[in-house]
Protein backbone atom coordinates (compact mmCIF):
# COMPACT_ATOMS: atom_id res chain seq x y z
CA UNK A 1 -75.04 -17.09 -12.61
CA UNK A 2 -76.70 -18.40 -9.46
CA UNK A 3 -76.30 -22.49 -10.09
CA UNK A 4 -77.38 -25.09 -8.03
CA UNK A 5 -76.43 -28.62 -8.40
CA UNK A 6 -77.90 -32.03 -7.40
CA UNK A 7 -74.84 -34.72 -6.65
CA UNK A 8 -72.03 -31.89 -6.20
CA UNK A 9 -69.69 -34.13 -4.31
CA UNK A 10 -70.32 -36.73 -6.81
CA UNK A 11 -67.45 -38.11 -9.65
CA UNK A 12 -68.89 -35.46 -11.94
CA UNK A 13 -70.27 -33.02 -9.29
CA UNK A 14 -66.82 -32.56 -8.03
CA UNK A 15 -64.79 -31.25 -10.35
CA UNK A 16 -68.01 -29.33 -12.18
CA UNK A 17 -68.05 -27.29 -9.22
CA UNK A 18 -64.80 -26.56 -9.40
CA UNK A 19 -64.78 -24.99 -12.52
CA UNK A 20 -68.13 -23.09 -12.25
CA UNK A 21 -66.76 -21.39 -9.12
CA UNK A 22 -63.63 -20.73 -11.69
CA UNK A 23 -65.72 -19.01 -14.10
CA UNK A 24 -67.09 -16.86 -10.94
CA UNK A 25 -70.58 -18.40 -10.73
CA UNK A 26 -72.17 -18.78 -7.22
CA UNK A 27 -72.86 -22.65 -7.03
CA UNK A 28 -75.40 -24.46 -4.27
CA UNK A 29 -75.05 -27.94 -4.24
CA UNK A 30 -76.19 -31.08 -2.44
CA UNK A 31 -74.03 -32.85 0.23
CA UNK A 32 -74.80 -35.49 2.64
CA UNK A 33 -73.23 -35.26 6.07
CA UNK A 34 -70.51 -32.94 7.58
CA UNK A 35 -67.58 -34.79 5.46
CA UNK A 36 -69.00 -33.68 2.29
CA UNK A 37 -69.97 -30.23 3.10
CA UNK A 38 -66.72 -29.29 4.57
CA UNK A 39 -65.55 -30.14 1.24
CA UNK A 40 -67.84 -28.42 -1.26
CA UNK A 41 -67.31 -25.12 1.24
CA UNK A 42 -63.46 -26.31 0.80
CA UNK A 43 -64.37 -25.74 -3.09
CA UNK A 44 -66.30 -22.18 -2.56
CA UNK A 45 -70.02 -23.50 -2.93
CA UNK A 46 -72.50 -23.56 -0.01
CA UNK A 47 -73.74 -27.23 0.98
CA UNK A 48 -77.30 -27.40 0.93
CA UNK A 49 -79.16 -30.66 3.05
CA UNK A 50 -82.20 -31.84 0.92
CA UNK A 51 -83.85 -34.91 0.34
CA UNK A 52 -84.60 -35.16 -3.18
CA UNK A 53 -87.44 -37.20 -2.87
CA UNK A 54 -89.05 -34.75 -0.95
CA UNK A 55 -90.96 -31.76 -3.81
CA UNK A 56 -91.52 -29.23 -1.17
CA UNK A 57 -87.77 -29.43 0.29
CA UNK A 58 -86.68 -29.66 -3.44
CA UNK A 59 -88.15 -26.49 -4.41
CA UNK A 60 -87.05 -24.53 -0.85
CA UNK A 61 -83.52 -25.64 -2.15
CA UNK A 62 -83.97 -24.37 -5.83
CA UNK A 63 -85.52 -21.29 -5.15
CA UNK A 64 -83.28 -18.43 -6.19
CA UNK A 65 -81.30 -20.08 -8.89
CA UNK A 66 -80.83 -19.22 -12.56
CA UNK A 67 -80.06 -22.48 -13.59
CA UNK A 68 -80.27 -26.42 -12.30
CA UNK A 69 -77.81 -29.24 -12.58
CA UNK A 70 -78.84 -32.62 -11.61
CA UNK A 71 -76.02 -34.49 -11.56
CA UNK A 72 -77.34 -36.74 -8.57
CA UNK A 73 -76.54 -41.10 -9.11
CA UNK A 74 -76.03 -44.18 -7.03
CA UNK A 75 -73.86 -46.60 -9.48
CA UNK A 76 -73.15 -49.50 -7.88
CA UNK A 77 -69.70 -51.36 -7.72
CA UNK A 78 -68.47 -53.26 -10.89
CA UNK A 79 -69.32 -56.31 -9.00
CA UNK A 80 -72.81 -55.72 -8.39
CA UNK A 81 -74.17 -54.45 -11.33
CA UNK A 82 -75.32 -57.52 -12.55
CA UNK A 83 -77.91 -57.22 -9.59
CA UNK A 84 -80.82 -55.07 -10.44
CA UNK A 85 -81.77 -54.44 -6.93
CA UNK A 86 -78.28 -52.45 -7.24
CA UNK A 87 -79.54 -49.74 -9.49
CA UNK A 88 -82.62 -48.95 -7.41
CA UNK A 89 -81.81 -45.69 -5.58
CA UNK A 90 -80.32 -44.70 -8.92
CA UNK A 91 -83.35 -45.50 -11.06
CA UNK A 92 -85.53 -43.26 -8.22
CA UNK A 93 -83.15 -40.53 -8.60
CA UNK A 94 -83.40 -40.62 -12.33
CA UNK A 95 -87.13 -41.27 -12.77
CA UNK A 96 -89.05 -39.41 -9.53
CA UNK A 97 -85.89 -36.94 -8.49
CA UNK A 98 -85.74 -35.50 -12.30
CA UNK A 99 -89.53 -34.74 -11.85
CA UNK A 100 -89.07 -32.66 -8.44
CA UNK A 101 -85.97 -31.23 -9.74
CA UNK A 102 -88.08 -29.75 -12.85
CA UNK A 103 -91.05 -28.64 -11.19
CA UNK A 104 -89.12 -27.09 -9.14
CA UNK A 105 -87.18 -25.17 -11.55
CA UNK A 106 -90.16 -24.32 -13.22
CA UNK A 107 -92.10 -22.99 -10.29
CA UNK A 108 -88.80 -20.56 -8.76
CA UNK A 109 -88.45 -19.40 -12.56
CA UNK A 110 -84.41 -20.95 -13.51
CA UNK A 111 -84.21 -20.56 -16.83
CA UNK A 112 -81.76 -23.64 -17.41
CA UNK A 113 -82.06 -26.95 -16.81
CA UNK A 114 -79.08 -29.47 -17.37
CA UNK A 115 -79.42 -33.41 -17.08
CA UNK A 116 -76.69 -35.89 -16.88
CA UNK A 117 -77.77 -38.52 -19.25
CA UNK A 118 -75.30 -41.42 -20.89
CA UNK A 119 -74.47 -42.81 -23.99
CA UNK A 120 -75.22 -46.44 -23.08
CA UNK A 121 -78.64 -45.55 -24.80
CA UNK A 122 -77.60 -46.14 -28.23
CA UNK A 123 -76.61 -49.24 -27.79
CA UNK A 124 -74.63 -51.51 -31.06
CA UNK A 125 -73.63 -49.37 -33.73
CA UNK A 126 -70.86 -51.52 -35.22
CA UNK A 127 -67.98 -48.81 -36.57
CA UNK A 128 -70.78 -45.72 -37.38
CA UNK A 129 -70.31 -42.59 -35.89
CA UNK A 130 -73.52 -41.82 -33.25
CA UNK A 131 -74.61 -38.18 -33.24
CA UNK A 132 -77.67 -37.27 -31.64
CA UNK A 133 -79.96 -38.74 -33.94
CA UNK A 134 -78.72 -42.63 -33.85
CA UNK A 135 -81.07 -45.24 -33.12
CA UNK A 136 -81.49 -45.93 -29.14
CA UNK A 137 -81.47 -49.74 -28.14
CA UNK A 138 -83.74 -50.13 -24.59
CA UNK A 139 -83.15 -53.42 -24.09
CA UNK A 140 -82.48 -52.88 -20.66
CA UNK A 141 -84.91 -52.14 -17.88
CA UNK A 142 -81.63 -50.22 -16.17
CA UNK A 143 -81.69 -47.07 -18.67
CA UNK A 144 -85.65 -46.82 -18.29
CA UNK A 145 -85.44 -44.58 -15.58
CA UNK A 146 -82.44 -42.53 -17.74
CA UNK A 147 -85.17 -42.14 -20.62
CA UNK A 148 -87.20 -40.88 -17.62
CA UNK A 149 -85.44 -37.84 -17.10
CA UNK A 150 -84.34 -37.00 -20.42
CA UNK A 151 -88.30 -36.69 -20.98
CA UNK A 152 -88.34 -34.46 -18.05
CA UNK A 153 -85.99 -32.24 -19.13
CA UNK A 154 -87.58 -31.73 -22.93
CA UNK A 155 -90.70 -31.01 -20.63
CA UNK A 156 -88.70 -28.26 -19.05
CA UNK A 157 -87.89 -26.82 -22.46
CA UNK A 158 -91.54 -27.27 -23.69
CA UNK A 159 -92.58 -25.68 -20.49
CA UNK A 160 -90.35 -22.08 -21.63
CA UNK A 161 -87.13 -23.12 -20.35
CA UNK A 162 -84.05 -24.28 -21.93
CA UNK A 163 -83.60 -28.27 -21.15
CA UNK A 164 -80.25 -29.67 -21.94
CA UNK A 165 -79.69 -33.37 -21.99
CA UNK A 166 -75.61 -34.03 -21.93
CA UNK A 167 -75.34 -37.73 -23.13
CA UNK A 168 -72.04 -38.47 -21.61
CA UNK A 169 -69.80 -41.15 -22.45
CA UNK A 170 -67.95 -43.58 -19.98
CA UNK A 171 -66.02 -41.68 -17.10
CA UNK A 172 -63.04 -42.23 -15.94
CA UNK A 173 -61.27 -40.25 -12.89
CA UNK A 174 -58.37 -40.77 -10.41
CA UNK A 175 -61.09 -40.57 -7.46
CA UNK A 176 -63.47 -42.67 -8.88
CA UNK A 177 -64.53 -46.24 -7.78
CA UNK A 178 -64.33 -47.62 -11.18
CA UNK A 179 -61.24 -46.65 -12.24
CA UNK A 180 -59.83 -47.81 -8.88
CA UNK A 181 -61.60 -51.04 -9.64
CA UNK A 182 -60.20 -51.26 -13.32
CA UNK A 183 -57.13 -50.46 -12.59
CA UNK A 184 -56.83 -52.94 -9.78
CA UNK A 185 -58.25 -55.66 -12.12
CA UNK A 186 -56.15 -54.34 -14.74
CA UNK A 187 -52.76 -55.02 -11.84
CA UNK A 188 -54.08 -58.46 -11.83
CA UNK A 189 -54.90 -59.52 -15.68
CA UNK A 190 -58.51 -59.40 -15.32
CA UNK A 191 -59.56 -56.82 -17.01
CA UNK A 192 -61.47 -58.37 -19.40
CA UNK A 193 -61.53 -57.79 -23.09
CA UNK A 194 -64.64 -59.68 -24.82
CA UNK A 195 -63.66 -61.34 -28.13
CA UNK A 196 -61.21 -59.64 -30.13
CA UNK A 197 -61.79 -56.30 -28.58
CA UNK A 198 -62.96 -54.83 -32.02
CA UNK A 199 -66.08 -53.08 -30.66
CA UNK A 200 -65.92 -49.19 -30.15
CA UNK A 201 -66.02 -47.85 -26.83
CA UNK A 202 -66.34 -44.29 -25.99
CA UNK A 203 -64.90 -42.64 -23.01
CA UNK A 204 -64.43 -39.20 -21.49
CA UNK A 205 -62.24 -37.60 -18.71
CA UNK A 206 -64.12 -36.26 -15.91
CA UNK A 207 -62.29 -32.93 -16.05
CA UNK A 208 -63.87 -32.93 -19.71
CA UNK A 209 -67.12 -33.69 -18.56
CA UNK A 210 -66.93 -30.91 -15.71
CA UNK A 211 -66.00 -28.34 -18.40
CA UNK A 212 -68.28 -29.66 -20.57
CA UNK A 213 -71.13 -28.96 -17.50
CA UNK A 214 -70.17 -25.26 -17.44
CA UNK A 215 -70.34 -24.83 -21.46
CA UNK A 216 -73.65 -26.52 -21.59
CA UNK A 217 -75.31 -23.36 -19.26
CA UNK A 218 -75.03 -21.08 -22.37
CA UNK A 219 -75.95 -23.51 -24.90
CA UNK A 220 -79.44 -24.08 -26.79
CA UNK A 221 -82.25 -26.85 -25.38
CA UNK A 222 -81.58 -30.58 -27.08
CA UNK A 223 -79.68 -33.32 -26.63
CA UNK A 224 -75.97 -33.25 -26.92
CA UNK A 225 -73.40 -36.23 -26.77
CA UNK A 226 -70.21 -35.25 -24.53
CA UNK A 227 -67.53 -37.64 -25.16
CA UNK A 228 -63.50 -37.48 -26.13
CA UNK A 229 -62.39 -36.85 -29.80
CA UNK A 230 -61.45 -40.59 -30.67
CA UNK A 231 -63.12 -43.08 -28.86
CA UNK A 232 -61.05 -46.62 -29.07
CA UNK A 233 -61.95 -50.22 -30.06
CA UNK A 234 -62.12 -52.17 -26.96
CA UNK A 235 -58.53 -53.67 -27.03
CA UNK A 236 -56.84 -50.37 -27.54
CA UNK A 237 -58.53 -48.77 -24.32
CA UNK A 238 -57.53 -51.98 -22.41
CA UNK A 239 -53.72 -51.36 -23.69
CA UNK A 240 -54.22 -47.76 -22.83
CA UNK A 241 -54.59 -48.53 -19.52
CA UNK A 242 -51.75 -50.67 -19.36
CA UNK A 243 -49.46 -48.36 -20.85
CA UNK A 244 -50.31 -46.01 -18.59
CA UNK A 245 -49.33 -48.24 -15.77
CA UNK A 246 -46.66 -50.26 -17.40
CA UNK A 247 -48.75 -53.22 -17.08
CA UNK A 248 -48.83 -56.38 -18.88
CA UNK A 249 -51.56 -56.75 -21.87
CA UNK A 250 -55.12 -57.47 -20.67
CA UNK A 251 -56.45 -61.15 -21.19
CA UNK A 252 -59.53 -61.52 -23.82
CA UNK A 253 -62.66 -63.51 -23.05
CA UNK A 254 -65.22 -64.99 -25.10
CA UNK A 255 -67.74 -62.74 -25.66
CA UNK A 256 -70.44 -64.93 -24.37
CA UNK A 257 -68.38 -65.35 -21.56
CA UNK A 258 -68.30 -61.78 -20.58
CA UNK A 259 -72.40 -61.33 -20.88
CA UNK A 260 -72.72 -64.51 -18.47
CA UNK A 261 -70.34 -63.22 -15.60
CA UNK A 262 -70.85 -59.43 -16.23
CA UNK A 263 -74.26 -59.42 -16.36
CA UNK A 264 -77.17 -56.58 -16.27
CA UNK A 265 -75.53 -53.52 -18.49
CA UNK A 266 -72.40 -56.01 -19.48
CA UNK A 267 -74.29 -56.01 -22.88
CA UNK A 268 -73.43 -51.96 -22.98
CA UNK A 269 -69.68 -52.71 -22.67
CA UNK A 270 -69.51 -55.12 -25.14
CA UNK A 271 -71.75 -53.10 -27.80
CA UNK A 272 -69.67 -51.13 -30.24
CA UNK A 273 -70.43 -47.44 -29.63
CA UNK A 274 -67.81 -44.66 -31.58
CA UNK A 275 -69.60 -41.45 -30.38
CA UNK A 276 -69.47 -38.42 -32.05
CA UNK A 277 -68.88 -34.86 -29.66
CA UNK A 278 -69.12 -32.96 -32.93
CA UNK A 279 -72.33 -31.29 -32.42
CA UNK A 280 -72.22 -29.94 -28.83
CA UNK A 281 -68.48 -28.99 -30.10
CA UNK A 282 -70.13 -27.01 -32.74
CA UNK A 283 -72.74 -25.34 -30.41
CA UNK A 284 -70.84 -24.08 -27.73
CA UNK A 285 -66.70 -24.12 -28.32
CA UNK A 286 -65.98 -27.00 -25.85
CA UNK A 287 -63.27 -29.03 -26.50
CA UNK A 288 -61.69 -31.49 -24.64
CA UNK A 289 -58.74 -31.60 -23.35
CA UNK A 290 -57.31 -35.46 -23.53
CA UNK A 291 -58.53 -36.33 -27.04
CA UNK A 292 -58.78 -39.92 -25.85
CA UNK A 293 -58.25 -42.63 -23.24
CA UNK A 294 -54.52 -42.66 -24.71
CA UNK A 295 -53.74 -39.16 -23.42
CA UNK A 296 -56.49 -39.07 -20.25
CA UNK A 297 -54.99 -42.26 -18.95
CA UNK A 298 -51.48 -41.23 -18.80
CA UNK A 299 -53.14 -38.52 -16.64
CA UNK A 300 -54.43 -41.08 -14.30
CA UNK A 301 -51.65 -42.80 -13.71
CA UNK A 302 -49.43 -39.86 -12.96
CA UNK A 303 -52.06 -38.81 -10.35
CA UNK A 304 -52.53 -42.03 -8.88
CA UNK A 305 -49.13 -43.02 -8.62
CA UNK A 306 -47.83 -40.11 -7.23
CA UNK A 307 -50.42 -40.74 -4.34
CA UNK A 308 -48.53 -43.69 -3.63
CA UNK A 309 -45.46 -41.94 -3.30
């Protein structure tokens, strides 16, 4: 299949087109400057320059492809997401890029669609399992714009296509800012756990996520949560991350505490969210393959450590 993908030398663009050039599709994918070009063409795809703000250089770019990815974010740093002015370019890419992105899939005929959506949306659901159908809390003006494209992507489907929304859960990679910057809070005690850490949080491996990517292509229009096979109360992720670098436990913070310095989507990460993969599991075969942050973290730390070796 002839794929291209918005954000391909992004966290999740990265290793996704890895494995679609695995499975042997031919993958087009967005890079900015010579840096990242040389290394999606060091991954088999061909870079592609494209402002995705512009529609008529969005649909040049599109044209020929079978099916779109648009994995394409700006997350800020840990420390600025409290700001709002932080999530800007990211809120354009969700809200006016997913438009260009499915017009122009629509007008060069690609019969897929695929949009990388989160499960922040569902906000507190105490210890229930979330499928697909739980109750979304938009409290925050911050996952507006993610609502945005999700609606552009059922437009795809109720244009003839097949839109797939992948709800995925928290990422976590060896490359990735975030994990740097948990891990380096985590070396110094800081990684916060708000109250007694009871609250559910739901993670995923970005290897997972990447596979995950690829199995969505063949899978029916919807919605679909993508997520690990036992998410974690809060305090047991915290101690799998210590584990995993034979650190000491993480300190706990009043919950209030956490809102006021955290800030902005600090009210996600102290929500209790256990969310279920077991109906895009049931769809398309996927599995993942660290069944939670226990087993993914371990990974982590082997990778990152032996970089310091």
């Amino acid at each position: 299949m002839k794929v291209f993908l918005a954000g391909a030398t992004g966290v999740l663009g990265r290793p996704t087109v890895r494995v679609l050039i695995q499975a042997g599709h031919e993958v087009r994918g967005t890079a900015r400057g010579s840096e990242k070009a040389d290394l999606l063409r060091s991954l088999g795809a061909e870079p592609v320059a494209v402002d995705l703000f512009d529609p008529d250089a969005v649909r040049a770019a599109v044209a020929g492809s079978e099916a779109v990815l648009h994995f394409a974010t700006k997350i800020p740093p840990i420390m600025r997401m409290r700001w709002k002015g932080a999530w800007r370019e990211n809120d354009r890419l969700r809200s006016i890029a997913s438009k260009h992105l499915v017009d122009a899939t629509l007008a060069t005929g690609a019969q897929a669609f695929v949009y990388e959506s989160i499960t922040f949306l569902y906000g507190e659901h105490g210890d229930e399992w979330i499928g697909e159908d739980g109750s979304l809390s938009i409290s925050s003006d911050l996952l507006k714009s993610t609502l945005d494209a999700e609606r552009e992507t059922r437009r795809f489907t109720e244009s003839g296509g097949r839109g797939i929304a992948l709800r995925y859960a928290s990422f976590y990679a060896p490359y990735a800012q975030s994990t740097l910057d948990t891990v380096r809070l985590a070396r110094r005690r800081i990684f916060p756990v708000p109250g007694d850490g009871s609250n559910f949080i739901s993670s995923i491996h970005v290897d997972d996520g990447a596979r995950a990517a690829a199995a969505a292509l063949q899978a029916s229009a919807g919605v679909y949560n993508v997520t690990d096979d036992e998410p974690l109360r809060m305090r047991d992720y915290a101690r799998a991350v210590t584990d995993a670098f034979g650190l000491k436990p993480a300190r706990r913070v009043p919950k209030w505490l956490f809102g006021l310095v955290g800030g902005g989507p600090a009210k996600y990460l102290v929500s209790s969210q256990r969310v279920s993969n077991a109906h895009f599991k049931g769809k398309t075969g996927w599995a993942p393959k660290y069944r939670s942050a226990r087993e993914g973290w371990q990974q982590i730390a082997q990778e990152l450590q032996g970089q310091e070796k």
